[in-house]
PDB file of N, CA and C in Angstrom:
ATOM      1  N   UNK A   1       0.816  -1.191   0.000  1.00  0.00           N
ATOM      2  CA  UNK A   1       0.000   0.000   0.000  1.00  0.00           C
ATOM      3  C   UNK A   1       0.862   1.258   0.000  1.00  0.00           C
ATOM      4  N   UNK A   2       2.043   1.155   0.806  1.00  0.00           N
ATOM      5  CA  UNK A   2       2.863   2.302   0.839  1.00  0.00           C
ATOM      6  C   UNK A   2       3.793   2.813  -0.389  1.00  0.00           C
ATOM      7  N   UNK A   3       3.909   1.673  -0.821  1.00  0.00           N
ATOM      8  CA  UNK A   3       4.484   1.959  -2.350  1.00  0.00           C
ATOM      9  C   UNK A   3       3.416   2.199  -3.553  1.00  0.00           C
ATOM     10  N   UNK A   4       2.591   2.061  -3.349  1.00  0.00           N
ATOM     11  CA  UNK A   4       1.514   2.744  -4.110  1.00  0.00           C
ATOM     12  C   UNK A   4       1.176   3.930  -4.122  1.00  0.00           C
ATOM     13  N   UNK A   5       1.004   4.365  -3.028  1.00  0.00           N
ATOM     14  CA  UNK A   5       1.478   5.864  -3.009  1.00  0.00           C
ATOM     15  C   UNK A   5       2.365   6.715  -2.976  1.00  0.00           C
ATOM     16  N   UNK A   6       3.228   5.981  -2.687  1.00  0.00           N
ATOM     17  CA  UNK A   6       4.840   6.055  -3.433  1.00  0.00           C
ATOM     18  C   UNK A   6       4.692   6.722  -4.716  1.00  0.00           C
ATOM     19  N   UNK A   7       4.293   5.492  -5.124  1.00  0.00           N
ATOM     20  CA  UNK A   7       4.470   5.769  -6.913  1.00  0.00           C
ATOM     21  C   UNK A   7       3.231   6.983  -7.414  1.00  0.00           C
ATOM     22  N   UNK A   8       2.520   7.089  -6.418  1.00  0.00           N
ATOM     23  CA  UNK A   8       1.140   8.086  -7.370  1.00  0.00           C
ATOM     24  C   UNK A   8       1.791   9.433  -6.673  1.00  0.00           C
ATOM     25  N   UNK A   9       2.712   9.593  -5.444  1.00  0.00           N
ATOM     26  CA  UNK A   9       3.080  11.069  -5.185  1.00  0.00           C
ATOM     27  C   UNK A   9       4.182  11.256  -6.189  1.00  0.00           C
ATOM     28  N   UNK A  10       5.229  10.401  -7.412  1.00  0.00           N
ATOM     29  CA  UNK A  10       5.650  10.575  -8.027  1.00  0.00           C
ATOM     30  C   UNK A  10       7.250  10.240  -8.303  1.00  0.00           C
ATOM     31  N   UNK A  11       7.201   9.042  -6.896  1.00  0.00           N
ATOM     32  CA  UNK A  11       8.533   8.527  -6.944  1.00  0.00           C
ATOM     33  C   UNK A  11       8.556   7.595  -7.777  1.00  0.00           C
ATOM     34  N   UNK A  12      10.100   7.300  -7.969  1.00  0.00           N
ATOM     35  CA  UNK A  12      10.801   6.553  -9.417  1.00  0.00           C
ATOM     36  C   UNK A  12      11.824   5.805  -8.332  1.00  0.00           C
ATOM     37  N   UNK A  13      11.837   4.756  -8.332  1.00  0.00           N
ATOM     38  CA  UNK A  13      13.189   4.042  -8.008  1.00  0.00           C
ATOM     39  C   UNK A  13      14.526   4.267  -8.880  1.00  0.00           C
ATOM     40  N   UNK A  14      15.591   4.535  -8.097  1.00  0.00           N
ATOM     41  CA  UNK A  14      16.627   5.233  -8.819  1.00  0.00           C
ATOM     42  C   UNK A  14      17.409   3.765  -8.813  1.00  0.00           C
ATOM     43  N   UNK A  15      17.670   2.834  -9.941  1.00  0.00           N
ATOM     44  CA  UNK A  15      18.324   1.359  -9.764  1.00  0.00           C
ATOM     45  C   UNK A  15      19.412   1.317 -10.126  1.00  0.00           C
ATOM     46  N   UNK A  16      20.136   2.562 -10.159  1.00  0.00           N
ATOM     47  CA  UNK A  16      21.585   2.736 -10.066  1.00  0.00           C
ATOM     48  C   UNK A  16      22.242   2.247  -8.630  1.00  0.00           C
ATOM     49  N   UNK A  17      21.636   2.427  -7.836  1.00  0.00           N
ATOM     50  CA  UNK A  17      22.044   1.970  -6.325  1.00  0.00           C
ATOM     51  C   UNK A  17      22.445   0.411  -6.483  1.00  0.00           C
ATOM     52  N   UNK A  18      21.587  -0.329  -7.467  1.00  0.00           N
ATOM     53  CA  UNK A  18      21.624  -1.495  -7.326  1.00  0.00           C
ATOM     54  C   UNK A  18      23.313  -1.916  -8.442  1.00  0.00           C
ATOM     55  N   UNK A  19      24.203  -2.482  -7.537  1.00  0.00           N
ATOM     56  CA  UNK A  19      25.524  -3.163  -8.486  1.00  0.00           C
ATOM     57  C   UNK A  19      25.610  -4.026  -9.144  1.00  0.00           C
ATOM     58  N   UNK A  20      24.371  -5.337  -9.080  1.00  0.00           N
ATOM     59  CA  UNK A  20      24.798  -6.188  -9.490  1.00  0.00           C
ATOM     60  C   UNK A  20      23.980  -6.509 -10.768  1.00  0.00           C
ATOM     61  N   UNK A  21      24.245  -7.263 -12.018  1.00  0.00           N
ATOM     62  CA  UNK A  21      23.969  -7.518 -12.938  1.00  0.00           C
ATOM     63  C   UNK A  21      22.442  -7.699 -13.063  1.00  0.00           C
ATOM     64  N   UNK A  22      21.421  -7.268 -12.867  1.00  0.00           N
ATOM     65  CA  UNK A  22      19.798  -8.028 -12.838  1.00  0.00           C
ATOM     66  C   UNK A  22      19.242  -7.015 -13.794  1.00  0.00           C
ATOM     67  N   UNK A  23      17.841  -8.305 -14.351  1.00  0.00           N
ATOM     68  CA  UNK A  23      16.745  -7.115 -15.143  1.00  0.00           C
ATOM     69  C   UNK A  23      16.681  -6.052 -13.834  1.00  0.00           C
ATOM     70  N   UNK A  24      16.094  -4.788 -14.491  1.00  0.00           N
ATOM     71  CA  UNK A  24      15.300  -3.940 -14.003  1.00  0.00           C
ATOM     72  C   UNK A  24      14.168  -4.424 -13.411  1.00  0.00           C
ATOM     73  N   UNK A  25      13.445  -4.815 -13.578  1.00  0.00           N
ATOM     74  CA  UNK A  25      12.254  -5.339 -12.220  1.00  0.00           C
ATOM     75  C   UNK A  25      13.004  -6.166 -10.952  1.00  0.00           C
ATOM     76  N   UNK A  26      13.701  -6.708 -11.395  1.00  0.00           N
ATOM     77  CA  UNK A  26      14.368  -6.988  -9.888  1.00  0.00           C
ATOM     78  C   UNK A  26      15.268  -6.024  -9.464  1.00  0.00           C
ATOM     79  N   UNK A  27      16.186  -5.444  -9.718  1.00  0.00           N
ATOM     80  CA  UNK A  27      16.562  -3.746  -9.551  1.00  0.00           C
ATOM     81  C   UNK A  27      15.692  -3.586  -8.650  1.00  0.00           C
ATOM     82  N   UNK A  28      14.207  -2.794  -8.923  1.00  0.00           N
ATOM     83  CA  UNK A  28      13.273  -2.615  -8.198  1.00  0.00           C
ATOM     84  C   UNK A  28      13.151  -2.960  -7.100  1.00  0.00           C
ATOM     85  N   UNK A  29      12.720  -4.633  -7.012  1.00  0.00           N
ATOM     86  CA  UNK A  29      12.544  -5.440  -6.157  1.00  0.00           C
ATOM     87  C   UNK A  29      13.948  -5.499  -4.537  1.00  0.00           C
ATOM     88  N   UNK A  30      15.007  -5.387  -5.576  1.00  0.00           N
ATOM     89  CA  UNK A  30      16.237  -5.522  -4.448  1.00  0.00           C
ATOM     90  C   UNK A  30      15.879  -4.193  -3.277  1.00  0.00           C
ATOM     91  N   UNK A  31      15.394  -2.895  -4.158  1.00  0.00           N
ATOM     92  CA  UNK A  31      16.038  -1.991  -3.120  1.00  0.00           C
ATOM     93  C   UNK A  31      14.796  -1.809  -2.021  1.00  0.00           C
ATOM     94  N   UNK A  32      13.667  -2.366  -2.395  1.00  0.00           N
ATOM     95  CA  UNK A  32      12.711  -2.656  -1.136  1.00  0.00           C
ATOM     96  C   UNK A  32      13.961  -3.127   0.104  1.00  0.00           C
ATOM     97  N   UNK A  33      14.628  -3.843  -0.187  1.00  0.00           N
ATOM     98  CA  UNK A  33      15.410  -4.741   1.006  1.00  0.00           C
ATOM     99  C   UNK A  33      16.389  -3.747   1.529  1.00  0.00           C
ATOM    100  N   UNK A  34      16.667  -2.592   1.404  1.00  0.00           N
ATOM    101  CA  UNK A  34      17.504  -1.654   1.764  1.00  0.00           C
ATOM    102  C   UNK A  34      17.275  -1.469   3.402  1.00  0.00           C
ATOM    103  N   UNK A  35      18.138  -1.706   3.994  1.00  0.00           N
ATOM    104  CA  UNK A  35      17.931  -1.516   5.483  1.00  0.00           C
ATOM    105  C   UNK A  35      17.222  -0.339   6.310  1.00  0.00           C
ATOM    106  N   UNK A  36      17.772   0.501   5.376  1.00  0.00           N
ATOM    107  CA  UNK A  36      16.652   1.650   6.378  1.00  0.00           C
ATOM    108  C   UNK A  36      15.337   2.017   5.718  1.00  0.00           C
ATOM    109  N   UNK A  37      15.143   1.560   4.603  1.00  0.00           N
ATOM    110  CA  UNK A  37      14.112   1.083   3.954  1.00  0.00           C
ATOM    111  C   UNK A  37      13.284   0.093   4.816  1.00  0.00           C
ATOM    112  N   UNK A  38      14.071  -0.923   5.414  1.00  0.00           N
ATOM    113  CA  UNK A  38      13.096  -1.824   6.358  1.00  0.00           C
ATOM    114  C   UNK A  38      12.814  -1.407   7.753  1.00  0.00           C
ATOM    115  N   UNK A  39      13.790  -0.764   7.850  1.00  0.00           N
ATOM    116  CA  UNK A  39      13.634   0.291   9.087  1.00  0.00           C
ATOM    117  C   UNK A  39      12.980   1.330   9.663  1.00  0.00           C
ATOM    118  N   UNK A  40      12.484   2.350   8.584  1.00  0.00           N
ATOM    119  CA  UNK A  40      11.305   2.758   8.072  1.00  0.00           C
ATOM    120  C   UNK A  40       9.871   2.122   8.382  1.00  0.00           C
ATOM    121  N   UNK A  41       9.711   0.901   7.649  1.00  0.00           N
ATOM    122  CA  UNK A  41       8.666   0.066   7.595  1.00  0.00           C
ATOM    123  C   UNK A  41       8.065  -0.332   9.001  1.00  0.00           C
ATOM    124  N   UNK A  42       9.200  -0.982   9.712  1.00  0.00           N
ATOM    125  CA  UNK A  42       8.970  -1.121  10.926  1.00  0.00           C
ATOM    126  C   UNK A  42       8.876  -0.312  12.071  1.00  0.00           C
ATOM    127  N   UNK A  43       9.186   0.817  11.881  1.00  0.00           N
ATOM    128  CA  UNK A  43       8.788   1.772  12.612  1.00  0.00           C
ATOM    129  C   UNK A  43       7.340   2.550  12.524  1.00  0.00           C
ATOM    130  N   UNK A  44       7.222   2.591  11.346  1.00  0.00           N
ATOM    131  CA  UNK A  44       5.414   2.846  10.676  1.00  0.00           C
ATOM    132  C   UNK A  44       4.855   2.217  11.811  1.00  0.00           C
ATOM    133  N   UNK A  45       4.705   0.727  11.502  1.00  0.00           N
ATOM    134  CA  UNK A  45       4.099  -0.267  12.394  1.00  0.00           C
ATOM    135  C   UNK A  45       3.729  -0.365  13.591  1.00  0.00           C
ATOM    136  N   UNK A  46       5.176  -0.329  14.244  1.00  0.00           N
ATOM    137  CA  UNK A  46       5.142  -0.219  15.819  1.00  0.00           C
ATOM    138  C   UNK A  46       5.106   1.251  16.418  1.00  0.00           C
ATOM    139  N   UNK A  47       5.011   2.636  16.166  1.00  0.00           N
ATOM    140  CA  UNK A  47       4.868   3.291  16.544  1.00  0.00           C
ATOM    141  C   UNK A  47       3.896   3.731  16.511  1.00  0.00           C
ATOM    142  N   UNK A  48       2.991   4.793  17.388  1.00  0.00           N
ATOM    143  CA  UNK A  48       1.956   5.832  17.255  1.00  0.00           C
ATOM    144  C   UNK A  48       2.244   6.581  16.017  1.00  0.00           C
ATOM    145  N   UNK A  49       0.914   6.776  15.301  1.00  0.00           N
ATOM    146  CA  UNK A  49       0.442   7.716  14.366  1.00  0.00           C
ATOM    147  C   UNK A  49       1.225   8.976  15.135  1.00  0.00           C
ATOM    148  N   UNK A  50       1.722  10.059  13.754  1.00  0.00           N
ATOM    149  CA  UNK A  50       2.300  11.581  14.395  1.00  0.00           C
ATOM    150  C   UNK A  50       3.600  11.298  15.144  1.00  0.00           C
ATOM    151  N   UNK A  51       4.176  10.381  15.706  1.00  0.00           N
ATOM    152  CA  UNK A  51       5.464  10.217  16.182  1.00  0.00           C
ATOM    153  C   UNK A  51       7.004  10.204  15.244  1.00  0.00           C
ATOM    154  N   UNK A  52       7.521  11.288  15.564  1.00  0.00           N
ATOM    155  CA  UNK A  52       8.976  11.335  14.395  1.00  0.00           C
ATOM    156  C   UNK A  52       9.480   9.749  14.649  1.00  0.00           C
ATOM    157  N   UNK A  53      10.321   9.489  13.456  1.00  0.00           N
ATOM    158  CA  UNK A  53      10.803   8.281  13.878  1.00  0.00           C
ATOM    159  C   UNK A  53      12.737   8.641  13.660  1.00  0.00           C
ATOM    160  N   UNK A  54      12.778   8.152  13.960  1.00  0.00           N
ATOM    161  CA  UNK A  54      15.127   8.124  13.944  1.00  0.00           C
ATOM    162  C   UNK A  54      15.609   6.365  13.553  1.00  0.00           C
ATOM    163  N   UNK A  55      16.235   6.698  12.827  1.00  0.00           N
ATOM    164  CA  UNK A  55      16.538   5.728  12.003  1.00  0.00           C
ATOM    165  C   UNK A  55      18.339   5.961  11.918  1.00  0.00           C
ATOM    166  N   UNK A  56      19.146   5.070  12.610  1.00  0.00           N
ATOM    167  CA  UNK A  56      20.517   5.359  12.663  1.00  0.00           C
ATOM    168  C   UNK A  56      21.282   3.938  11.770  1.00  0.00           C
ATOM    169  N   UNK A  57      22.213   4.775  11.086  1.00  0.00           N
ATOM    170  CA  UNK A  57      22.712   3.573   9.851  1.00  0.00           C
ATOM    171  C   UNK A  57      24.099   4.385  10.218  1.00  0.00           C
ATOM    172  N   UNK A  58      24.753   2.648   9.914  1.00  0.00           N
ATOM    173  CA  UNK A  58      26.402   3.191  10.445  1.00  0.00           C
ATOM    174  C   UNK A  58      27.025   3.371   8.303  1.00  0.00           C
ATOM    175  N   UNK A  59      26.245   3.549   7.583  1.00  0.00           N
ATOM    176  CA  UNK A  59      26.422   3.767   6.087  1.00  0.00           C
ATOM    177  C   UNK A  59      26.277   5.293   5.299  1.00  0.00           C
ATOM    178  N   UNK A  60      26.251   5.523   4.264  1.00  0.00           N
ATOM    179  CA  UNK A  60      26.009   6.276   3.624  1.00  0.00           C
ATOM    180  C   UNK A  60      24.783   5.775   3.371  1.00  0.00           C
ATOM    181  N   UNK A  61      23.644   6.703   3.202  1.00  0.00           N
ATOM    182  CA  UNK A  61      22.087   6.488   2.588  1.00  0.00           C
ATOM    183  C   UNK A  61      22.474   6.873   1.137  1.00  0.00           C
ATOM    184  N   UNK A  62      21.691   5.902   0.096  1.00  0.00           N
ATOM    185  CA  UNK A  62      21.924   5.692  -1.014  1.00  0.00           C
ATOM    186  C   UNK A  62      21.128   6.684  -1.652  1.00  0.00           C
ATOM    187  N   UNK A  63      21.084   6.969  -2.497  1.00  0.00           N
ATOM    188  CA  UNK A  63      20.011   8.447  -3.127  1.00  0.00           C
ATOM    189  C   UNK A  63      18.969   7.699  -3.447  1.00  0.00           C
ATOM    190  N   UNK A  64      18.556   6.450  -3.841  1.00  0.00           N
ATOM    191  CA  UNK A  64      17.265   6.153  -3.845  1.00  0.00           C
ATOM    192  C   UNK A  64      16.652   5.820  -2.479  1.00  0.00           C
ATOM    193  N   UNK A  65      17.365   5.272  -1.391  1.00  0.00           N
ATOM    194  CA  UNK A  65      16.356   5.711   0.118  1.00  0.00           C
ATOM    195  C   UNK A  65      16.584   6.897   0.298  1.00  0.00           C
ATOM    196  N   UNK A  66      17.647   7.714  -0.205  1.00  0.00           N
ATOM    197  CA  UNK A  66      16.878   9.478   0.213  1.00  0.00           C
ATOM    198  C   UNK A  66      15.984   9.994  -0.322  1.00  0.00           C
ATOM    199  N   UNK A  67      15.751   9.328  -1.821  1.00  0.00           N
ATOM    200  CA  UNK A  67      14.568   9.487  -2.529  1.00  0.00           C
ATOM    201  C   UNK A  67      13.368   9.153  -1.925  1.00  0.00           C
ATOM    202  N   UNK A  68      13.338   8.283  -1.659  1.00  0.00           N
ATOM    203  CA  UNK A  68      12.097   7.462  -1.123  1.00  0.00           C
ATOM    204  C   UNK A  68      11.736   7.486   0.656  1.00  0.00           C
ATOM    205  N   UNK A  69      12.661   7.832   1.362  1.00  0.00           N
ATOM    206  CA  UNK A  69      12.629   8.818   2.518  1.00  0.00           C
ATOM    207  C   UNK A  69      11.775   9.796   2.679  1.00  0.00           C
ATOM    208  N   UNK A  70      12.063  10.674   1.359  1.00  0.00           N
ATOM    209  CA  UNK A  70      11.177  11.656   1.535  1.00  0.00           C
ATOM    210  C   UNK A  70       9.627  11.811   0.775  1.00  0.00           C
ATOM    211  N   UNK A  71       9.573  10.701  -0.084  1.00  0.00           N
ATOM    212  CA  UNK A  71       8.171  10.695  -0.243  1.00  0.00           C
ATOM    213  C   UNK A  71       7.478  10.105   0.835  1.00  0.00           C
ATOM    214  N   UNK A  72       7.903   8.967   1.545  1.00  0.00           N
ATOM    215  CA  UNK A  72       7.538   8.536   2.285  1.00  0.00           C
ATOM    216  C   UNK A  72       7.019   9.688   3.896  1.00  0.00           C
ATOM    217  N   UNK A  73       8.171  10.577   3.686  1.00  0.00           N
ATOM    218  CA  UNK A  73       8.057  11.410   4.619  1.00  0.00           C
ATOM    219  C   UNK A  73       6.491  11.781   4.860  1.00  0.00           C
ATOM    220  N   UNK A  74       6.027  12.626   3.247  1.00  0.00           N
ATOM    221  CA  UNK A  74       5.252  13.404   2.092  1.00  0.00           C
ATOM    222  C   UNK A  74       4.184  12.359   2.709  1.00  0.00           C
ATOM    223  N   UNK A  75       3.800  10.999   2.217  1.00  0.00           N
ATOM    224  CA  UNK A  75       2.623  10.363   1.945  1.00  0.00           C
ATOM    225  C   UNK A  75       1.943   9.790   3.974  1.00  0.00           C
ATOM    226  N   UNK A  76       2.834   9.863   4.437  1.00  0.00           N
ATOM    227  CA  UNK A  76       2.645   9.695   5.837  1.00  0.00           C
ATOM    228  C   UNK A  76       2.370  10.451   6.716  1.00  0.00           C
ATOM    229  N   UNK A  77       2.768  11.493   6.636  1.00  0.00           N
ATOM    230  CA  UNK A  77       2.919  12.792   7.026  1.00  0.00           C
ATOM    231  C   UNK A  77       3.398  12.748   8.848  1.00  0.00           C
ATOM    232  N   UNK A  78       4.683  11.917   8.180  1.00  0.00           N
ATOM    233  CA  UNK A  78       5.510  11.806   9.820  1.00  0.00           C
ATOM    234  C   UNK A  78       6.797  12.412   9.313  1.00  0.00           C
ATOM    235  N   UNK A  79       7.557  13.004  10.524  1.00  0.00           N
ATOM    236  CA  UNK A  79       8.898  13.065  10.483  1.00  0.00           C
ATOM    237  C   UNK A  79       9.738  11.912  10.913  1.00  0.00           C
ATOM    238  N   UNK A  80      10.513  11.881   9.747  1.00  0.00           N
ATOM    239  CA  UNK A  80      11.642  10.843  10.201  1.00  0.00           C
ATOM    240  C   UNK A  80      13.029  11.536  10.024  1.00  0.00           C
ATOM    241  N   UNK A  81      13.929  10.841  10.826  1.00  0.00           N
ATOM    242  CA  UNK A  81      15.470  11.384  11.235  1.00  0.00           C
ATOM    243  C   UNK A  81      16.040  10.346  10.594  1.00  0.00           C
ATOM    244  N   UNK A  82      17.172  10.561   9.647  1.00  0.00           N
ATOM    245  CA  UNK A  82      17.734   9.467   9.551  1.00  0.00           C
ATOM    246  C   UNK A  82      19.667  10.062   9.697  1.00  0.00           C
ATOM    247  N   UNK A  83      20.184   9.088  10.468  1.00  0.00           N
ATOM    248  CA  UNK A  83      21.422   9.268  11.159  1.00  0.00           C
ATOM    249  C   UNK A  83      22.340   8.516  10.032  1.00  0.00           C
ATOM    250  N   UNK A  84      23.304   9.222   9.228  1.00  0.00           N
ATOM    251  CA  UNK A  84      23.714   8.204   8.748  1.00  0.00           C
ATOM    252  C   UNK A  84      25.646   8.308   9.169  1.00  0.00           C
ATOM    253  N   UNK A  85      26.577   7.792   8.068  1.00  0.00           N
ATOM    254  CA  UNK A  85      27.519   7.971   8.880  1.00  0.00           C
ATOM    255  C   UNK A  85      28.457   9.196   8.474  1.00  0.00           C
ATOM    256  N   UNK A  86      27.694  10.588   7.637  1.00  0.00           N
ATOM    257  CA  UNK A  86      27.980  11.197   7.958  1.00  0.00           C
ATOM    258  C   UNK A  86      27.325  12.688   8.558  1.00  0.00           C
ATOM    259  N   UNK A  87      26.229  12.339   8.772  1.00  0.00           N
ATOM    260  CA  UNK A  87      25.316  13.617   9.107  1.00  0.00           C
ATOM    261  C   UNK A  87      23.774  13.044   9.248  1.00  0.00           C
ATOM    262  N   UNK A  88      22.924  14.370   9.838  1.00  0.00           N
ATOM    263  CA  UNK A  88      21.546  13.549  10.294  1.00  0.00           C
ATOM    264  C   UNK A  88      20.782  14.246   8.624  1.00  0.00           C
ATOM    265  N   UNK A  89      19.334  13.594   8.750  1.00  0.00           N
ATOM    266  CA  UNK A  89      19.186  13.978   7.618  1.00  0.00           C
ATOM    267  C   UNK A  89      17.840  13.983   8.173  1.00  0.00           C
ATOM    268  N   UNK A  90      16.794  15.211   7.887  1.00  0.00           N
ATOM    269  CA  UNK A  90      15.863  15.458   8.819  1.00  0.00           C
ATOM    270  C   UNK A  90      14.749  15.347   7.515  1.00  0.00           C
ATOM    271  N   UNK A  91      13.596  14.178   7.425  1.00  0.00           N
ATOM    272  CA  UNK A  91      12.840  14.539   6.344  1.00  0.00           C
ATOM    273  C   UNK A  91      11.206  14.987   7.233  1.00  0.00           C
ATOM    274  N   UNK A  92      10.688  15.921   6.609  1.00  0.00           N
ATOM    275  CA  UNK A  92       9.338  16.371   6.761  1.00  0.00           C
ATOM    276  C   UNK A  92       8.732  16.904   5.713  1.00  0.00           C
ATOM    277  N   UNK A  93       7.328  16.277   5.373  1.00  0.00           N
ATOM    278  CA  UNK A  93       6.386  16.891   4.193  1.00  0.00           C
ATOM    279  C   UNK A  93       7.128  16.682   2.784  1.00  0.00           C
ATOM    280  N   UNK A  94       8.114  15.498   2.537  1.00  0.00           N
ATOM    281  CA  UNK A  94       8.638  15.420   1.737  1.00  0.00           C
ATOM    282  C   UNK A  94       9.617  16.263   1.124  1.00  0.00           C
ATOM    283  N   UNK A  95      10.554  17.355   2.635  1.00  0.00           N
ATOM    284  CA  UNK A  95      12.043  17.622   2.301  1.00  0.00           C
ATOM    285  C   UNK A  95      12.702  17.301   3.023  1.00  0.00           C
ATOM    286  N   UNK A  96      14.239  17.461   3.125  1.00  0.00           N
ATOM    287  CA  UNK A  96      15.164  17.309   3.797  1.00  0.00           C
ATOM    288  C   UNK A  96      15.947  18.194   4.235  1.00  0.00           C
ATOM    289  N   UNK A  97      16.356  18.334   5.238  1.00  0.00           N
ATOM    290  CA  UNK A  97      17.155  19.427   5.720  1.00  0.00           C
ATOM    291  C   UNK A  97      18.617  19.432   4.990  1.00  0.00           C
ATOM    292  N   UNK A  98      19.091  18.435   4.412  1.00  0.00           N
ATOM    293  CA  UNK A  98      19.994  18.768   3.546  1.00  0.00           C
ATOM    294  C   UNK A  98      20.132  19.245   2.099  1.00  0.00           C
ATOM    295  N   UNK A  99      18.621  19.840   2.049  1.00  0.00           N
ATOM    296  CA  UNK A  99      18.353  20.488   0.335  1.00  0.00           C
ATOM    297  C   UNK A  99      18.894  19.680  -0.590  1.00  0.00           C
ATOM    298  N   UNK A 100      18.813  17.843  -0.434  1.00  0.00           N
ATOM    299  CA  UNK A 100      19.518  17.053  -1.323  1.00  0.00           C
ATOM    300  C   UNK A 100      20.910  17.084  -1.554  1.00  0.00           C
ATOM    301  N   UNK A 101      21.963  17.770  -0.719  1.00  0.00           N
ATOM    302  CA  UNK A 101      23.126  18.047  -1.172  1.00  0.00           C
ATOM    303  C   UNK A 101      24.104  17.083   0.588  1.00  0.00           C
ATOM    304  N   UNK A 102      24.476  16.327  -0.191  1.00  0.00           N
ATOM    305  CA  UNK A 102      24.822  15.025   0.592  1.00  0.00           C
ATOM    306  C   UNK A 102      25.974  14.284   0.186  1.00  0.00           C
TER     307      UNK A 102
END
């Protein structure tokens, strides 16, 4: 359901993130599995409606979960923090406090 509105607020999976040799529909498919991508998910879940969520990754966030971070931000209408390993990255209403420049 969440990627459905994903896709109707106007996100694109960016499958450059993805390295290894596959069609494009699995491209797709892989970067669902992105850790703070699942991290995300599970925080939806178990938290109260309206609660920011923080999401700490000892990585660089890939530009398609910063992509999709912030629609997600947009279609939920929660704040999420995401910590990565070099700076926080604050999304609300579908921006980021780093004006994309990361």
């Amino acid at each position: 359901r969440l990627s459905r509105q994903m896709e109707e607020a106007g996100y694109m999976p960016d499958t450059k993130a993805v390295l290894r040799d596959e069609k494009e529909a699995n491209k797709e498919h892989i970067l669902c599995y992105h850790s703070e991508k699942m991290a995300i998910a599970f925080g939806l879940i178990s938290t109260p409606t309206g609660t920011p969520l923080l999401i700490t990754k000892n990585l660089r966030v890939c530009q398609d979960c910063h992509s999709a971070t912030k629609f997600i931000s947009k279609v939920v209408n929660r704040e999420i923090i995401v910590r990565d390993s070099i700076r926080f990255h604050h999304f609300k209403n579908g921006l980021c406090s780093c004006a994309d420049y990361w």
